[in-house]
N, C-alpha and C. Protein backbone atom coordinates (compact mmCIF):
# COMPACT_ATOMS: atom_id res chain seq x y z
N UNK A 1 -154.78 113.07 -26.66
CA UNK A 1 -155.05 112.99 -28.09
C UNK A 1 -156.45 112.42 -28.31
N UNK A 2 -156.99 112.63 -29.30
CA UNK A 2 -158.38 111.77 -29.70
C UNK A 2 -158.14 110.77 -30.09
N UNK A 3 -159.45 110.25 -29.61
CA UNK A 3 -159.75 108.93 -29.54
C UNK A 3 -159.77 108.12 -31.33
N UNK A 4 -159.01 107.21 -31.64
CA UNK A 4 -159.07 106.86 -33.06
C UNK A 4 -160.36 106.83 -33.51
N UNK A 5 -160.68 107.47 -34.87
CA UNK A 5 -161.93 106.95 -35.66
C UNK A 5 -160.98 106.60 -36.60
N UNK A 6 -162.38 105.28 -36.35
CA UNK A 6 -162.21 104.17 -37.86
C UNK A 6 -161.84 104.38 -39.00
N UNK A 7 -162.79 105.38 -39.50
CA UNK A 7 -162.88 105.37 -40.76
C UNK A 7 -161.73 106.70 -41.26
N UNK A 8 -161.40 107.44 -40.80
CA UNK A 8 -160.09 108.35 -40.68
C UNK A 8 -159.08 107.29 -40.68
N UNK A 9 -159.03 106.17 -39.86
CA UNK A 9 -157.71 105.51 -40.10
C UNK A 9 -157.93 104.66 -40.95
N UNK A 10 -158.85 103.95 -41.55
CA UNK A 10 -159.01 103.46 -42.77
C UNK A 10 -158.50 104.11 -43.96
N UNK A 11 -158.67 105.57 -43.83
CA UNK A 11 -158.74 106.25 -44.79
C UNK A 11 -157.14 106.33 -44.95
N UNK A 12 -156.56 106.76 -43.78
CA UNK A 12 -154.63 106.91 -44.35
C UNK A 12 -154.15 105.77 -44.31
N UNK A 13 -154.77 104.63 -43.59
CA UNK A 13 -153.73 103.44 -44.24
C UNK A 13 -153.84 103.32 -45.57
N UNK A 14 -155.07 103.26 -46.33
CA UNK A 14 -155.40 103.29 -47.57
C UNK A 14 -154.57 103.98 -48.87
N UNK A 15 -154.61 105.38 -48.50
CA UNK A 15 -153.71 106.38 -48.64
C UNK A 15 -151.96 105.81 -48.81
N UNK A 16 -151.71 105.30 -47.45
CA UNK A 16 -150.52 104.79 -47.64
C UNK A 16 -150.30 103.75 -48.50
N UNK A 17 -151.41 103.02 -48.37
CA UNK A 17 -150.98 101.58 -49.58
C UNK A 17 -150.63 102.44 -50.85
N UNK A 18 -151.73 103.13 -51.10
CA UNK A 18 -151.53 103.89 -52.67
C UNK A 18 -150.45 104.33 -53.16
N UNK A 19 -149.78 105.20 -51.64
CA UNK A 19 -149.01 106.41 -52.29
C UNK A 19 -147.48 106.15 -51.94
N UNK A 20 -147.56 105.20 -51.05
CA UNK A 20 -146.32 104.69 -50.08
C UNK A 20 -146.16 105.65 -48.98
N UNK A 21 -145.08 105.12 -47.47
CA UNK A 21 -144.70 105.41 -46.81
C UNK A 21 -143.90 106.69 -46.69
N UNK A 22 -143.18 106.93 -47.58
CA UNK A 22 -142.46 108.20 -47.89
C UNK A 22 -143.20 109.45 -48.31
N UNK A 23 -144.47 108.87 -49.36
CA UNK A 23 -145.63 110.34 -49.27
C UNK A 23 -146.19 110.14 -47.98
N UNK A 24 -146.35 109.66 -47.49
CA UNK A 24 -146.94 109.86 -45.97
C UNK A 24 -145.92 110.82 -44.78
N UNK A 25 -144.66 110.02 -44.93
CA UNK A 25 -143.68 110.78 -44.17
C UNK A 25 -143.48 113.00 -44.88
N UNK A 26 -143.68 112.76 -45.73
CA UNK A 26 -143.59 113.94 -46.29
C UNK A 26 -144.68 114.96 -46.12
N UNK A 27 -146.51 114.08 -46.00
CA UNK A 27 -147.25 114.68 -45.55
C UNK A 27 -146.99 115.00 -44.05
N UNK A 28 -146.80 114.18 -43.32
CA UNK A 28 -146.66 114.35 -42.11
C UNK A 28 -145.44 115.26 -41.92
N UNK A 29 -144.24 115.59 -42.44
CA UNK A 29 -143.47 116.55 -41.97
C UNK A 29 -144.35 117.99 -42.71
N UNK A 30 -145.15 118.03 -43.34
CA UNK A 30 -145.88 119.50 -43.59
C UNK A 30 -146.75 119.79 -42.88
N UNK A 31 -147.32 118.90 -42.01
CA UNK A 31 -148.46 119.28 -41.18
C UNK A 31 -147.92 119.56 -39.91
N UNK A 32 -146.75 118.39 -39.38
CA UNK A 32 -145.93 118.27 -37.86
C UNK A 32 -144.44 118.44 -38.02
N UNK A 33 -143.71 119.02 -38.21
CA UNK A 33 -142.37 119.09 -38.79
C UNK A 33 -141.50 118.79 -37.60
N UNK A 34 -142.40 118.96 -36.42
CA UNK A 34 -141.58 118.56 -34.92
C UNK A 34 -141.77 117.37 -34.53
N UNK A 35 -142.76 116.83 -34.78
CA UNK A 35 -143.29 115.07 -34.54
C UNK A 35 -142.30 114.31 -36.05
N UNK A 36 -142.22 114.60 -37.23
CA UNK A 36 -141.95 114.00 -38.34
C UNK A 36 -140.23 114.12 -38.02
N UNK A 37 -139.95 115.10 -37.20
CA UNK A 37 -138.13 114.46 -37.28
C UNK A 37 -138.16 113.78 -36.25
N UNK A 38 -138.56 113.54 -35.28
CA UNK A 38 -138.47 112.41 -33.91
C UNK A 38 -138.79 111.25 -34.21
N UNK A 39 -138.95 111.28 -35.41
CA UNK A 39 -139.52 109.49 -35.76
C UNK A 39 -138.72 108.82 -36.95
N UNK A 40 -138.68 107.80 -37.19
CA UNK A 40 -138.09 107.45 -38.83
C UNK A 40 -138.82 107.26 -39.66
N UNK A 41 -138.38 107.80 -41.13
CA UNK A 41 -139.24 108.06 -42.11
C UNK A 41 -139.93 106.71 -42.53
N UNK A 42 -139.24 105.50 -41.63
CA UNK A 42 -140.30 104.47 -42.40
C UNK A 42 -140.88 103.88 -40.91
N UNK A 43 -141.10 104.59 -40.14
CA UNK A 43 -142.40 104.08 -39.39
C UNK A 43 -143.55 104.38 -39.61
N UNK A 44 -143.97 103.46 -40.08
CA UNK A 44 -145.33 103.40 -40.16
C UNK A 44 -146.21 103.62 -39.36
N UNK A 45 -146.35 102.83 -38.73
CA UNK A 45 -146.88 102.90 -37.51
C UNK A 45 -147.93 104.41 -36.65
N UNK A 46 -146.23 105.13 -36.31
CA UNK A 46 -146.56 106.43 -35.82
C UNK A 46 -146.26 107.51 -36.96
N UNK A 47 -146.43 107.16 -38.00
CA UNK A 47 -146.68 108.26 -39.25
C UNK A 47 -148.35 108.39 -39.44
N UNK A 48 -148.76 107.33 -39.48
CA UNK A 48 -150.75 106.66 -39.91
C UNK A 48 -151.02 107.63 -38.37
N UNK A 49 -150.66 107.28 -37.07
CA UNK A 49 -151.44 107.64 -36.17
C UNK A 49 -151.29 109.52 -36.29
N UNK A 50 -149.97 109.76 -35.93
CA UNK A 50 -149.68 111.39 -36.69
C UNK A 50 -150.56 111.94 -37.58
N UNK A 51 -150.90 111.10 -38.84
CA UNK A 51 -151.45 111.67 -39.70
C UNK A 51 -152.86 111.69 -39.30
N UNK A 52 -153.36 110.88 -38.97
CA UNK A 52 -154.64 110.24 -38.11
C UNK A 52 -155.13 111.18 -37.43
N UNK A 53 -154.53 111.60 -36.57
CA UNK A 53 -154.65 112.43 -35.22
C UNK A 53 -155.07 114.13 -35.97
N UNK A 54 -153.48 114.43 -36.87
CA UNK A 54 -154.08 115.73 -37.33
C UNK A 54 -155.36 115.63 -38.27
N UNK A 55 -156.39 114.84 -39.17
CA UNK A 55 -156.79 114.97 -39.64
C UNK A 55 -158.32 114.93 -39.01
N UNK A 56 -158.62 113.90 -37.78
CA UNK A 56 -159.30 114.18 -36.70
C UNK A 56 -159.59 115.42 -35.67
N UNK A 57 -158.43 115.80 -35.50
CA UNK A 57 -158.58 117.03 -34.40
C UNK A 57 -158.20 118.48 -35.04
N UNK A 58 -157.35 118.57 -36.59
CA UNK A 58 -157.18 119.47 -37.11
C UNK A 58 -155.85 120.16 -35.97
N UNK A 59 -155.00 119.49 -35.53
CA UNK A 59 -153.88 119.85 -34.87
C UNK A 59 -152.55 118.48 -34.23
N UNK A 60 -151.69 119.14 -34.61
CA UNK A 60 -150.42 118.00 -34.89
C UNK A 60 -150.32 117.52 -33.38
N UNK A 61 -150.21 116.18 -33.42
CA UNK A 61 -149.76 115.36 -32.65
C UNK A 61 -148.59 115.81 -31.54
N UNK A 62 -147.76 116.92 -31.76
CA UNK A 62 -146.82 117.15 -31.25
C UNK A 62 -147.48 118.16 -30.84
N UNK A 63 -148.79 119.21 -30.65
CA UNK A 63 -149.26 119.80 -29.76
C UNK A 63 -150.03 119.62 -28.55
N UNK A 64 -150.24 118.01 -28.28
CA UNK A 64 -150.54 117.41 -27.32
C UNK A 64 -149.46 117.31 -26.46
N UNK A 65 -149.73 117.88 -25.35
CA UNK A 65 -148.64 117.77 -24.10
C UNK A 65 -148.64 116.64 -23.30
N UNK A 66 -147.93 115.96 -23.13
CA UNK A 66 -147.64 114.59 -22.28
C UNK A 66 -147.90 115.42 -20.79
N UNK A 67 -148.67 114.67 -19.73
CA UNK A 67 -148.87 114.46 -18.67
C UNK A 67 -147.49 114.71 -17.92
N UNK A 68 -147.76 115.52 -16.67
CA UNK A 68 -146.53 115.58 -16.64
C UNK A 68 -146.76 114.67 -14.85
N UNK A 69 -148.02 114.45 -14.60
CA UNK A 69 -147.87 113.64 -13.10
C UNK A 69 -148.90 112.63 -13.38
N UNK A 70 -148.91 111.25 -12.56
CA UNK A 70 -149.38 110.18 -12.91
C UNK A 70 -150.67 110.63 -12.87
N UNK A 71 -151.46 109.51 -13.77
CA UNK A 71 -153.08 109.76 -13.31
C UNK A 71 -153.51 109.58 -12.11
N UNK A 72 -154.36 110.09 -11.21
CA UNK A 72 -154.61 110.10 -10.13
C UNK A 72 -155.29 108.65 -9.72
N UNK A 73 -156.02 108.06 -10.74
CA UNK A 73 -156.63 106.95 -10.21
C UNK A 73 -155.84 106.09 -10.23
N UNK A 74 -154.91 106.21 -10.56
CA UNK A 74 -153.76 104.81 -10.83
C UNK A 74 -152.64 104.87 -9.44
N UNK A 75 -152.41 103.87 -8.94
CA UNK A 75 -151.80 103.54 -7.56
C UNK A 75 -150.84 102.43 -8.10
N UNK A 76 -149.68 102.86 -8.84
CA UNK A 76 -148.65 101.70 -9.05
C UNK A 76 -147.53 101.29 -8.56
N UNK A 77 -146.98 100.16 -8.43
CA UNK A 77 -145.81 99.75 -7.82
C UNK A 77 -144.96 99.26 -8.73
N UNK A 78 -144.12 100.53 -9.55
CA UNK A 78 -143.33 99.86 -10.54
C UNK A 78 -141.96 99.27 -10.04
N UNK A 79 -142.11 98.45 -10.16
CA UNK A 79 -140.71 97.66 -9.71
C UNK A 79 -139.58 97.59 -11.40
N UNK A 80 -138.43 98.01 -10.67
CA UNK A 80 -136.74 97.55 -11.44
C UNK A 80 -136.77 96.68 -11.83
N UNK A 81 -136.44 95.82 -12.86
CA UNK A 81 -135.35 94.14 -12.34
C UNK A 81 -134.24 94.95 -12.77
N UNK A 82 -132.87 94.47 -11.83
CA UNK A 82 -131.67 94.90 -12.39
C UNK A 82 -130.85 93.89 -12.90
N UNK A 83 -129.82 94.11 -13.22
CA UNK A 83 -129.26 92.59 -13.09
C UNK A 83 -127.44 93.16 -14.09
N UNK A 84 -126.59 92.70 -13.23
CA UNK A 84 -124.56 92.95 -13.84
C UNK A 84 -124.97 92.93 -15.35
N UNK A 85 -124.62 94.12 -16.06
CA UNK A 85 -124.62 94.69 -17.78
C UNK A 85 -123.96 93.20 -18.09
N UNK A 86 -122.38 92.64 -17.64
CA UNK A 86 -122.41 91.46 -18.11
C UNK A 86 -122.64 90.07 -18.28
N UNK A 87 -123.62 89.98 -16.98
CA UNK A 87 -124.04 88.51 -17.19
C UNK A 87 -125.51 88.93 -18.00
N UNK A 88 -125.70 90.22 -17.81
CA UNK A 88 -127.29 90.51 -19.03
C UNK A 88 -126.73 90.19 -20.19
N UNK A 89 -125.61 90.26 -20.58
CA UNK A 89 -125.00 90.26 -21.98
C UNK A 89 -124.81 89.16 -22.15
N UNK A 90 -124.63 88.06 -21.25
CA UNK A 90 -124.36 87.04 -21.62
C UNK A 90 -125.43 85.88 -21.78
N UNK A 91 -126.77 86.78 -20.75
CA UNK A 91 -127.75 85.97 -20.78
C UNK A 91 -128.28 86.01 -22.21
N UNK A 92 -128.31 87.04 -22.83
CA UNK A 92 -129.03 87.35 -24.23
C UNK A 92 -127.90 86.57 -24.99
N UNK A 93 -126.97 86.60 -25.53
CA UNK A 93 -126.27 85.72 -26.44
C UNK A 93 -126.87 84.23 -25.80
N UNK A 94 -126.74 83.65 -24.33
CA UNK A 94 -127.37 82.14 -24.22
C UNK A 94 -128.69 82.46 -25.18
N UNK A 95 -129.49 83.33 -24.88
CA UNK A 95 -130.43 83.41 -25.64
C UNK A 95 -130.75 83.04 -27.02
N UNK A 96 -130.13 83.92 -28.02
CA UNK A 96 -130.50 83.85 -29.09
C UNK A 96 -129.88 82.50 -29.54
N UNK A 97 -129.15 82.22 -29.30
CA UNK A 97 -128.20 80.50 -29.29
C UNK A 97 -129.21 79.80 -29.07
N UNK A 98 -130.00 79.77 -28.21
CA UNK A 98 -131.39 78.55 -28.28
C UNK A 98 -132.19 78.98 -29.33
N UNK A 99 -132.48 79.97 -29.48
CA UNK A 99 -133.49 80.97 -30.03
C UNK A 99 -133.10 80.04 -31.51
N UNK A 100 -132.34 80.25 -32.09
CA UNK A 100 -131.24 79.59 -33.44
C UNK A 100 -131.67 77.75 -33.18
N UNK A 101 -131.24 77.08 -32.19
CA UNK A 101 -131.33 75.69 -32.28
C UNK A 101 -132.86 75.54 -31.78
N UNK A 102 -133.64 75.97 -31.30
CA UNK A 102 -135.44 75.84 -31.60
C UNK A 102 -135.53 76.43 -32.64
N UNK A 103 -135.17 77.14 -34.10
CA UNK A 103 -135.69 76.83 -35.66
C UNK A 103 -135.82 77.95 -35.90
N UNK A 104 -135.41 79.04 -35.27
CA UNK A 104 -135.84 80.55 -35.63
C UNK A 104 -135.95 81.02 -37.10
N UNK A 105 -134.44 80.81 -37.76
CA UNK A 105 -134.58 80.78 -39.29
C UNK A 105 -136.17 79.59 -39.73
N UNK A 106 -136.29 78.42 -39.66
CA UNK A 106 -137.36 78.10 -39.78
C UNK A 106 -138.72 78.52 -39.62
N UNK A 107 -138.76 78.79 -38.58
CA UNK A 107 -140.04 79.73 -38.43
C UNK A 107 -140.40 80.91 -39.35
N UNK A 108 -139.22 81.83 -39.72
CA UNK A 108 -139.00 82.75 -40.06
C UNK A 108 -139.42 82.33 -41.84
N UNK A 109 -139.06 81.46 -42.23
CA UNK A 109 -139.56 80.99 -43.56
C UNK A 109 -140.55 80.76 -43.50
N UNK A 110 -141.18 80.28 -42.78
CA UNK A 110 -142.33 80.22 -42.70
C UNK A 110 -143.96 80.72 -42.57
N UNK A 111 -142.91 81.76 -41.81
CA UNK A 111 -144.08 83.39 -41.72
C UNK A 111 -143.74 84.13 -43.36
N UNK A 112 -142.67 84.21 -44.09
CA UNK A 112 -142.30 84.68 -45.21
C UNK A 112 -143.16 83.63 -46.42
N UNK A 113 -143.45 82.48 -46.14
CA UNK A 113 -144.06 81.64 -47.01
C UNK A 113 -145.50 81.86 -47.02
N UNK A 114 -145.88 82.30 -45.60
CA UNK A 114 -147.29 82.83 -45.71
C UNK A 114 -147.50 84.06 -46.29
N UNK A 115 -146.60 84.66 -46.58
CA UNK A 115 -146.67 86.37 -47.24
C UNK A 115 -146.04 86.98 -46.43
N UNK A 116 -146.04 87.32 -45.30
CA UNK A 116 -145.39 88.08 -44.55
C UNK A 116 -144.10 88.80 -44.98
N UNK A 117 -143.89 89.65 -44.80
CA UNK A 117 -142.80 90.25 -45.71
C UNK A 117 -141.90 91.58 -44.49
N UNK A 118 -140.83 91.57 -44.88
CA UNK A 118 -140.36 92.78 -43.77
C UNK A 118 -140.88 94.50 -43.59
N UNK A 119 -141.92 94.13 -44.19
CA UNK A 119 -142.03 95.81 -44.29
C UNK A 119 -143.56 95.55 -43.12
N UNK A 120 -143.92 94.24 -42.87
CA UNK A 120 -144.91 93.77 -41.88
C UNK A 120 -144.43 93.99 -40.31
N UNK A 121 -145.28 94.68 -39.98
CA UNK A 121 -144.80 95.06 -38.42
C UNK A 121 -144.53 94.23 -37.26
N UNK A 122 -145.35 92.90 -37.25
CA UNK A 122 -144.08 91.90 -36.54
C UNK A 122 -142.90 91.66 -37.27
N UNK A 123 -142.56 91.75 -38.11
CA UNK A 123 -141.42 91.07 -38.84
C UNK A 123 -140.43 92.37 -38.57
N UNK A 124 -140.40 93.53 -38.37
CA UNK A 124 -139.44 94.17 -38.09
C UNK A 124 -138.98 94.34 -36.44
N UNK A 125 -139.49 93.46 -35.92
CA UNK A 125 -139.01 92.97 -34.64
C UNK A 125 -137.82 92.57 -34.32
N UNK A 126 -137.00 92.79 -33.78
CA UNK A 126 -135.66 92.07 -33.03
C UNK A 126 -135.32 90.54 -33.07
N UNK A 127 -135.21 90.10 -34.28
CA UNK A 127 -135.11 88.39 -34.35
C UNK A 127 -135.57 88.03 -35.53
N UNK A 128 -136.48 88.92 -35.99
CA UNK A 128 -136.77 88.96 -37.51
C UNK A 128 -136.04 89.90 -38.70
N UNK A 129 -136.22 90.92 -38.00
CA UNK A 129 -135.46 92.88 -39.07
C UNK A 129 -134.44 91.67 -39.92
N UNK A 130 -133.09 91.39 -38.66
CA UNK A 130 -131.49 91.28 -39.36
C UNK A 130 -131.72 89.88 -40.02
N UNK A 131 -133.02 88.98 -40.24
CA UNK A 131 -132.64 88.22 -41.90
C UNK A 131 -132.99 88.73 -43.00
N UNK A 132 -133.92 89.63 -43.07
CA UNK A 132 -133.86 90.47 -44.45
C UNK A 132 -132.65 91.33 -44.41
N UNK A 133 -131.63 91.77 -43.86
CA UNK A 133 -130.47 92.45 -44.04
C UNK A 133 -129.73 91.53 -44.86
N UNK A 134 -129.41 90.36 -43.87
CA UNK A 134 -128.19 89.23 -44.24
C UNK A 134 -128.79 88.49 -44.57
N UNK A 135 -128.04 87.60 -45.01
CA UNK A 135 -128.63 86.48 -45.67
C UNK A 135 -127.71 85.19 -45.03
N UNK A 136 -126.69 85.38 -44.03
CA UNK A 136 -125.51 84.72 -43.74
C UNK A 136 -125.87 84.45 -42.12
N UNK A 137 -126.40 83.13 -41.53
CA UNK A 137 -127.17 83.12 -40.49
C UNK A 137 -126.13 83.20 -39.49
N UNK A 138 -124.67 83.02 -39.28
CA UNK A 138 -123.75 83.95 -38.18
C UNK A 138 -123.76 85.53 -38.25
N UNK A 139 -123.61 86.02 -39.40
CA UNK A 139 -124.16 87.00 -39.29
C UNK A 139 -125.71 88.17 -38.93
N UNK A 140 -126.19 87.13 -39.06
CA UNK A 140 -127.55 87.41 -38.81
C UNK A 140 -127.76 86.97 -37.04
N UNK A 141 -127.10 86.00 -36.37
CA UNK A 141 -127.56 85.72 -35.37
C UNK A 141 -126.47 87.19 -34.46
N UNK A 142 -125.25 87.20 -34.72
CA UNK A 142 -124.21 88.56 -33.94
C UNK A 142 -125.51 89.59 -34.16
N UNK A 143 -126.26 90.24 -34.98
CA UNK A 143 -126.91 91.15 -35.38
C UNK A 143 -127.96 90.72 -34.42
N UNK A 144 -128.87 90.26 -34.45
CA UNK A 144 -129.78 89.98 -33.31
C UNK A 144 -129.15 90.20 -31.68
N UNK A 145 -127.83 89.42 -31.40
CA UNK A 145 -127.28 89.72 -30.38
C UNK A 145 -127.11 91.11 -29.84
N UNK A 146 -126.33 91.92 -30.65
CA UNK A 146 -126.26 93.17 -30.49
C UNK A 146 -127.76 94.04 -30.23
N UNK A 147 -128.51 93.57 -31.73
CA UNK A 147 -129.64 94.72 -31.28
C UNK A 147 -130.39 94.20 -30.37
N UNK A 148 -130.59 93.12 -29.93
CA UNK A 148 -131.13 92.96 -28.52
C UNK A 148 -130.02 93.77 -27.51
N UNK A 149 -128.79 93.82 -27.04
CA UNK A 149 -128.54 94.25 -26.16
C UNK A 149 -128.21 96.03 -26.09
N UNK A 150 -128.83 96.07 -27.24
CA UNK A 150 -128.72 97.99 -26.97
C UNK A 150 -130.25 98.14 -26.73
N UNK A 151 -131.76 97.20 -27.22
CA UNK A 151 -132.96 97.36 -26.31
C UNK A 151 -132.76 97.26 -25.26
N UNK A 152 -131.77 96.26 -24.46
CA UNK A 152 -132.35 96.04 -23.30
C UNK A 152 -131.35 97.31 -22.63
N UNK A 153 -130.26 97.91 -23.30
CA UNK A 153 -130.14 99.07 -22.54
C UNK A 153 -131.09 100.68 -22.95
N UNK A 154 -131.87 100.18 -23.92
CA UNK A 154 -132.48 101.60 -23.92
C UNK A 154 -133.49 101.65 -22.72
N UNK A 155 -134.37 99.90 -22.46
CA UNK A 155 -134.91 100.01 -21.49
C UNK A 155 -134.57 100.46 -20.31
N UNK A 156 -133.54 99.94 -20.17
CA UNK A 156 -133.05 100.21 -18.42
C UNK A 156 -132.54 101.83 -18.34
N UNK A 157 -132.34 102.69 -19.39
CA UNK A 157 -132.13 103.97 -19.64
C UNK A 157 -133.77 104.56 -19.21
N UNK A 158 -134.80 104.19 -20.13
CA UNK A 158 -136.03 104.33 -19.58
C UNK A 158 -136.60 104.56 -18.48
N UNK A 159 -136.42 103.22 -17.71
CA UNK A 159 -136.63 102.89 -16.41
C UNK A 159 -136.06 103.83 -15.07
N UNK A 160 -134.58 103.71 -15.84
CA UNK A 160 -133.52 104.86 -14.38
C UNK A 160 -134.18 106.10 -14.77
N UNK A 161 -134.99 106.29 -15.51
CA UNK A 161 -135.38 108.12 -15.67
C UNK A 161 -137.04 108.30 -14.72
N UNK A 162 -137.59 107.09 -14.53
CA UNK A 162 -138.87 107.20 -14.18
C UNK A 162 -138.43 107.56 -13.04
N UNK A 163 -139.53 108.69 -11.86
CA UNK A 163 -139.34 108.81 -10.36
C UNK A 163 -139.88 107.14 -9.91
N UNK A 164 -139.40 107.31 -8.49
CA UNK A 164 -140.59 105.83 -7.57
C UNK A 164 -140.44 104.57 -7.93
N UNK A 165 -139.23 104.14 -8.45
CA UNK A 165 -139.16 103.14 -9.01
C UNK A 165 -138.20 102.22 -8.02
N UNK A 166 -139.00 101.41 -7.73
CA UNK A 166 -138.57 100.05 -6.55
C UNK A 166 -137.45 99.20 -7.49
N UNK A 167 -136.42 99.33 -7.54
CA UNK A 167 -135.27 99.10 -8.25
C UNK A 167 -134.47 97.71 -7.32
N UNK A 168 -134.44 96.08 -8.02
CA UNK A 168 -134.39 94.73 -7.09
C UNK A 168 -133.57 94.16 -7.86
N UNK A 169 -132.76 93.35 -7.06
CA UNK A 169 -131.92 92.61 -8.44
C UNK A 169 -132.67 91.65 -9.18
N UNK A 170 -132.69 90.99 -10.11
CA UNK A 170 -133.34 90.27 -11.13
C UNK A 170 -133.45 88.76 -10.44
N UNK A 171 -132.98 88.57 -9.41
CA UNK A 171 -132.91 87.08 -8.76
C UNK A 171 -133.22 87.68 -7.47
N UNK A 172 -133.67 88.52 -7.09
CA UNK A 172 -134.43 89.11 -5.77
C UNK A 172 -135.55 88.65 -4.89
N UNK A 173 -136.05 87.73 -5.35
CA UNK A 173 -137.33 87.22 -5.56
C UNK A 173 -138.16 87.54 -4.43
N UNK A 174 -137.25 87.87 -2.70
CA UNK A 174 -137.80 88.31 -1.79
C UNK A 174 -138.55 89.40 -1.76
N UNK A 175 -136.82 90.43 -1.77
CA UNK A 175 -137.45 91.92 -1.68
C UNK A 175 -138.90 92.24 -2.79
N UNK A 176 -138.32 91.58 -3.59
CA UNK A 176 -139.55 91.76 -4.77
C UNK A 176 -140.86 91.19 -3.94
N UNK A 177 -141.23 90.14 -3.51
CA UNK A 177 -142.63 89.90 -3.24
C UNK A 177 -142.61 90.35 -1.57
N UNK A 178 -141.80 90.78 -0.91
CA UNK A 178 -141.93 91.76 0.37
C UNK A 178 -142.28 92.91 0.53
N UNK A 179 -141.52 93.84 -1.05
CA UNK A 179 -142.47 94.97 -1.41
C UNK A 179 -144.14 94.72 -1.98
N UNK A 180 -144.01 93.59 -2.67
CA UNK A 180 -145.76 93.71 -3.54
C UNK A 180 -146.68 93.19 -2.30
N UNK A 181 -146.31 92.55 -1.36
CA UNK A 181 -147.42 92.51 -0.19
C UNK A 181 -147.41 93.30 0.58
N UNK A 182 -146.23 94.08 1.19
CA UNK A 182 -146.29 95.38 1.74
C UNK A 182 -147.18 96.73 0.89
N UNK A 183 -146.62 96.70 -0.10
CA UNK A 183 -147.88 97.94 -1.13
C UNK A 183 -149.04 97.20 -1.13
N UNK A 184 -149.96 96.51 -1.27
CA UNK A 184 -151.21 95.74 -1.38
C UNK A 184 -151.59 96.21 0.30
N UNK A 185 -150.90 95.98 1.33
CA UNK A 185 -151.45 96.39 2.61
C UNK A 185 -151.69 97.32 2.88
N UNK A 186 -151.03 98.83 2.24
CA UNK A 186 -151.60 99.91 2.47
C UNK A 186 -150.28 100.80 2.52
N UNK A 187 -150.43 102.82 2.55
CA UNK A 187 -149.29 103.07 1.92
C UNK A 187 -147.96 102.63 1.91
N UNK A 188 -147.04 102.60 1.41
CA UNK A 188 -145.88 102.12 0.75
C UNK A 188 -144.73 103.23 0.61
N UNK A 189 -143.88 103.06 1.03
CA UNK A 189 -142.48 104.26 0.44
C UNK A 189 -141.43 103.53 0.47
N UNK A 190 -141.18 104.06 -0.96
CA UNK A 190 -139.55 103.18 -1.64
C UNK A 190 -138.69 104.16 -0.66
N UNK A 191 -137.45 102.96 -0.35
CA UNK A 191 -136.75 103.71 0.15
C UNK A 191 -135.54 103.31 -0.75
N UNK A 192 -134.77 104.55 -0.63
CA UNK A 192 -133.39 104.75 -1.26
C UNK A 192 -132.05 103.99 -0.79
């Protein structure tokens, strides 16, 4: 894809302030109708760059073909962490449980006191989104729980799809730094 210009993306965020997110989503499904359903109508985000892109190169974002083999200059050693679906599940609930008694709701007022508002792109983050839903902080903390643990399985869905992937348990700490000094010495093959 091309390289962002400035002033093109100046120009549709601008656009978007004016007209809102939804005329944007609407431009963008008339120009990309295959990029505009793969996305949600209120991302922002990759609606501005979509729109961005076609108005720069005069062709939709979804006619750029993804790479289909690594770049050649790049020599990586992507390593797994794995780790039992239920002690991951259980590590993330310990989680957000501290997350809650270090002040999270606090904080969270606090970024909202500065202006910050949910339609702000940190704030629709995983720990922020579910207090503008609820307003009821057990409910709001189960909601964080959950949507953290369907990220961390979209990741690991991610991950099992990549080829070459040095796959270690999450407390591995050997194999893990036995492979990264073995690859640093020279070629390397994961074995199965």
């Amino acid at each position: 894809t091309p390289k962002a210009d400035p002033v093109i993306r100046e120009e549709v965020k601008q656009a978007i302030q004016k007209n809102g997110i939804a005329a944007a989503y609407r431009e963008l499904s008339a120009v990309d109708p295959g990029y505009a359903a793969k996305i949600a109508p209120q991302d922002s985000y990759r609606i501005a760059r979509a729109i961005e892109v076609y108005k720069s190169s005069g062709r939709p974002l979804s006619s750029y073909a993804l790479p289909q083999r690594p770049r050649a200059k790049w020599d990586c050693l992507v390593i797994g962490l794995d780790r039992p679906r239920g002690e991951l599940y259980s590590r993330i609930d310990q989680r957000v449980e501290l997350m809650f008694e270090a002040g999270l709701a606090k904080e969270l007022k606090g970024l909202v006191d500065k202006g910050y508002g949910q339609n702000d792109p940190g704030m629709k983050a995983i720990g922020y989104s579910e207090f503008f839903a609820s307003g009821n902080t057990d409910t709001v903390k189960e909601e964080i729980k959950k949507h953290t643990r369907q990220y961390a399985k979209r990741q690991l869905t991610f991950m099992r799809a990549l080829r070459n992937v040095l796959w270690a348990g999450a407390d591995d700490y050997k194999t893990v730094t036995d492979s990264i000094l073995a690859w640093l010495q020279g070629p390397f093959v994961i074995r199965k």
